[in-house]
C-alpha atoms as a PDB file:
ATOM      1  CA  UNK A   1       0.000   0.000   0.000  1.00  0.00           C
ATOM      2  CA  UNK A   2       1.293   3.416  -1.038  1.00  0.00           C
ATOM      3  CA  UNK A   3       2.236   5.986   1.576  1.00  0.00           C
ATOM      4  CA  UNK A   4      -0.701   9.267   1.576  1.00  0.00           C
ATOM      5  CA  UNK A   5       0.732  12.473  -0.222  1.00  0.00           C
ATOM      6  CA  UNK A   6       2.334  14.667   2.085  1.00  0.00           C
ATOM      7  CA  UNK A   7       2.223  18.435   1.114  1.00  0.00           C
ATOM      8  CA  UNK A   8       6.669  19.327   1.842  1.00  0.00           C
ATOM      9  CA  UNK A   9       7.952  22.558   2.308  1.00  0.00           C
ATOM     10  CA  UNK A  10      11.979  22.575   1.515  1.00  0.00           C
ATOM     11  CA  UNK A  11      14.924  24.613   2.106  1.00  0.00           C
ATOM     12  CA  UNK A  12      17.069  23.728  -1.287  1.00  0.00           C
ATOM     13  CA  UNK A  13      20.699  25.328  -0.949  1.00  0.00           C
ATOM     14  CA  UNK A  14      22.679  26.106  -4.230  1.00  0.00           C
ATOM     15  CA  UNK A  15      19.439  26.955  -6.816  1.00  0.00           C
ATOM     16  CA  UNK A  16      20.497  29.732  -8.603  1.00  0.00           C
ATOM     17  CA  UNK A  17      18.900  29.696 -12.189  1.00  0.00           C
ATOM     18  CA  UNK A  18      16.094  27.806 -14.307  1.00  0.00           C
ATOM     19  CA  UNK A  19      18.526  24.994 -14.761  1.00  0.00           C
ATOM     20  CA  UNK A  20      18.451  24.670 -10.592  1.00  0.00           C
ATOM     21  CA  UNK A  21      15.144  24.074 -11.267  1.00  0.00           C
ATOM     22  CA  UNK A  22      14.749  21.666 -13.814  1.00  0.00           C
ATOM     23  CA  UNK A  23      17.499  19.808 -11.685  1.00  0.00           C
ATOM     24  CA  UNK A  24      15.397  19.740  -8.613  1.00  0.00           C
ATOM     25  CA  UNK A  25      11.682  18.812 -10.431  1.00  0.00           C
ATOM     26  CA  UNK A  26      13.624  16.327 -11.946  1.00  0.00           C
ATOM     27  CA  UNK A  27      15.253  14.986  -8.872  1.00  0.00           C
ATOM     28  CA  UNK A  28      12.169  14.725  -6.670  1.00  0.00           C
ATOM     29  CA  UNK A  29       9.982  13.677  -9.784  1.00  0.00           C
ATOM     30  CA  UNK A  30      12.515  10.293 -10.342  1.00  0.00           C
ATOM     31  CA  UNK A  31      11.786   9.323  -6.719  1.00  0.00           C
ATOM     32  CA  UNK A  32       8.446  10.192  -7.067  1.00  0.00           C
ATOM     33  CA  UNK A  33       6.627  10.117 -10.753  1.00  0.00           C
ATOM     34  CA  UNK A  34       3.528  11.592  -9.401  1.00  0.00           C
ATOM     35  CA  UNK A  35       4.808  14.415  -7.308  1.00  0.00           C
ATOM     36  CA  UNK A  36       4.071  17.989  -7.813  1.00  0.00           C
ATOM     37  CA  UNK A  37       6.847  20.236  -7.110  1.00  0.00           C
ATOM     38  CA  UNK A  38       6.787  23.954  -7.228  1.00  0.00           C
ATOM     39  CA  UNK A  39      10.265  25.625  -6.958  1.00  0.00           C
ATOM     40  CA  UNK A  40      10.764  29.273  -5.432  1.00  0.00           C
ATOM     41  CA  UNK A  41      13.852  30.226  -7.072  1.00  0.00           C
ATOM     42  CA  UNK A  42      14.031  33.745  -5.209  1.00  0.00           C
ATOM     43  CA  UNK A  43      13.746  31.919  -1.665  1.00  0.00           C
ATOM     44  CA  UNK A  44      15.195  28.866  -2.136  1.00  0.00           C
ATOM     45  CA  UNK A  45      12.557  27.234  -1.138  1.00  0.00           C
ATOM     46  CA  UNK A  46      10.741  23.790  -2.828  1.00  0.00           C
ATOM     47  CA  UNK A  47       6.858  23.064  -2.294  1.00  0.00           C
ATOM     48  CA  UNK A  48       6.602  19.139  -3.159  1.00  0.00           C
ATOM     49  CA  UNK A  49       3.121  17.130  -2.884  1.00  0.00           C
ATOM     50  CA  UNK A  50       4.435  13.710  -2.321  1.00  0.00           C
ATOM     51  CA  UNK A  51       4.079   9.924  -1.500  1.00  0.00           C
ATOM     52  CA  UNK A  52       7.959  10.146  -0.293  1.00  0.00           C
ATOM     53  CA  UNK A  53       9.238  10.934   3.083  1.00  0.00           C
ATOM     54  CA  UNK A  54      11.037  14.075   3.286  1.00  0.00           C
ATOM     55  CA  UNK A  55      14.427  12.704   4.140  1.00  0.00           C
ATOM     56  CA  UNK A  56      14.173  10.720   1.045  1.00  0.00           C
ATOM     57  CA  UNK A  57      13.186  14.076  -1.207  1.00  0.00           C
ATOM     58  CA  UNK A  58      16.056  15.597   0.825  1.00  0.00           C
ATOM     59  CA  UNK A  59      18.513  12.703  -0.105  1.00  0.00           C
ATOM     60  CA  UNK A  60      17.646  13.141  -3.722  1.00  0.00           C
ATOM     61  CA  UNK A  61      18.543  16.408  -3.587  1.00  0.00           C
ATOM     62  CA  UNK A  62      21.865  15.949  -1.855  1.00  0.00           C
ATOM     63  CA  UNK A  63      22.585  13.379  -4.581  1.00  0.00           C
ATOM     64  CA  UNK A  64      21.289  15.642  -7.169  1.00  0.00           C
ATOM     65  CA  UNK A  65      24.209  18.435  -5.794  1.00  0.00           C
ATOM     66  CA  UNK A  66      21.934  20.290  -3.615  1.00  0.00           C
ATOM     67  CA  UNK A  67      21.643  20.573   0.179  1.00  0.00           C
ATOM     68  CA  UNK A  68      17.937  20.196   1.681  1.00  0.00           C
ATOM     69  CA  UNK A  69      16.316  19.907   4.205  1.00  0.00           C
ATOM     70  CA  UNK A  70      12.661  19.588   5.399  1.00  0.00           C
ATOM     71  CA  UNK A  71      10.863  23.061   6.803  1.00  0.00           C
ATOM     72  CA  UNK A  72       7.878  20.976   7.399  1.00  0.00           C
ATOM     73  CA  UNK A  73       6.805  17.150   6.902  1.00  0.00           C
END
């Protein structure tokens, strides 16, 4: 049975351009296909709507070059 979504809020480190984003979507999306993910460049901030745990969106991130961490979740 799948884990319910879980509505993230994320502190991403190191986003700096559109490219940071497309990183990130892609990051959290290969973890989780279904995920919504809305990135706040300006804040560094990530808004995901997940079935993953947030130390595993943070992981992904880490591997993806970024550091995270969970604000909420």
């Amino acid at each position: 049975m799948q884990e319910p979504r879980k509505d993230l809020l994320m502190q991403v480190d190191g986003m700096t351009c559109q490219g940071c984003v497309n990183a990130v979507t892609k990051a959290i999306q290969r973890l989780d296909p279904g995920a919504r993910v809305d990135v706040d460049l300006d804040h560094g901030r990530v808004h995901v709507v997940t079935h993953a745990q947030s130390v595993e969106v943070a992981r992904a991130l880490d591997a993806a070059g970024y550091e995270a961490h969970a604000m909420t979740g």
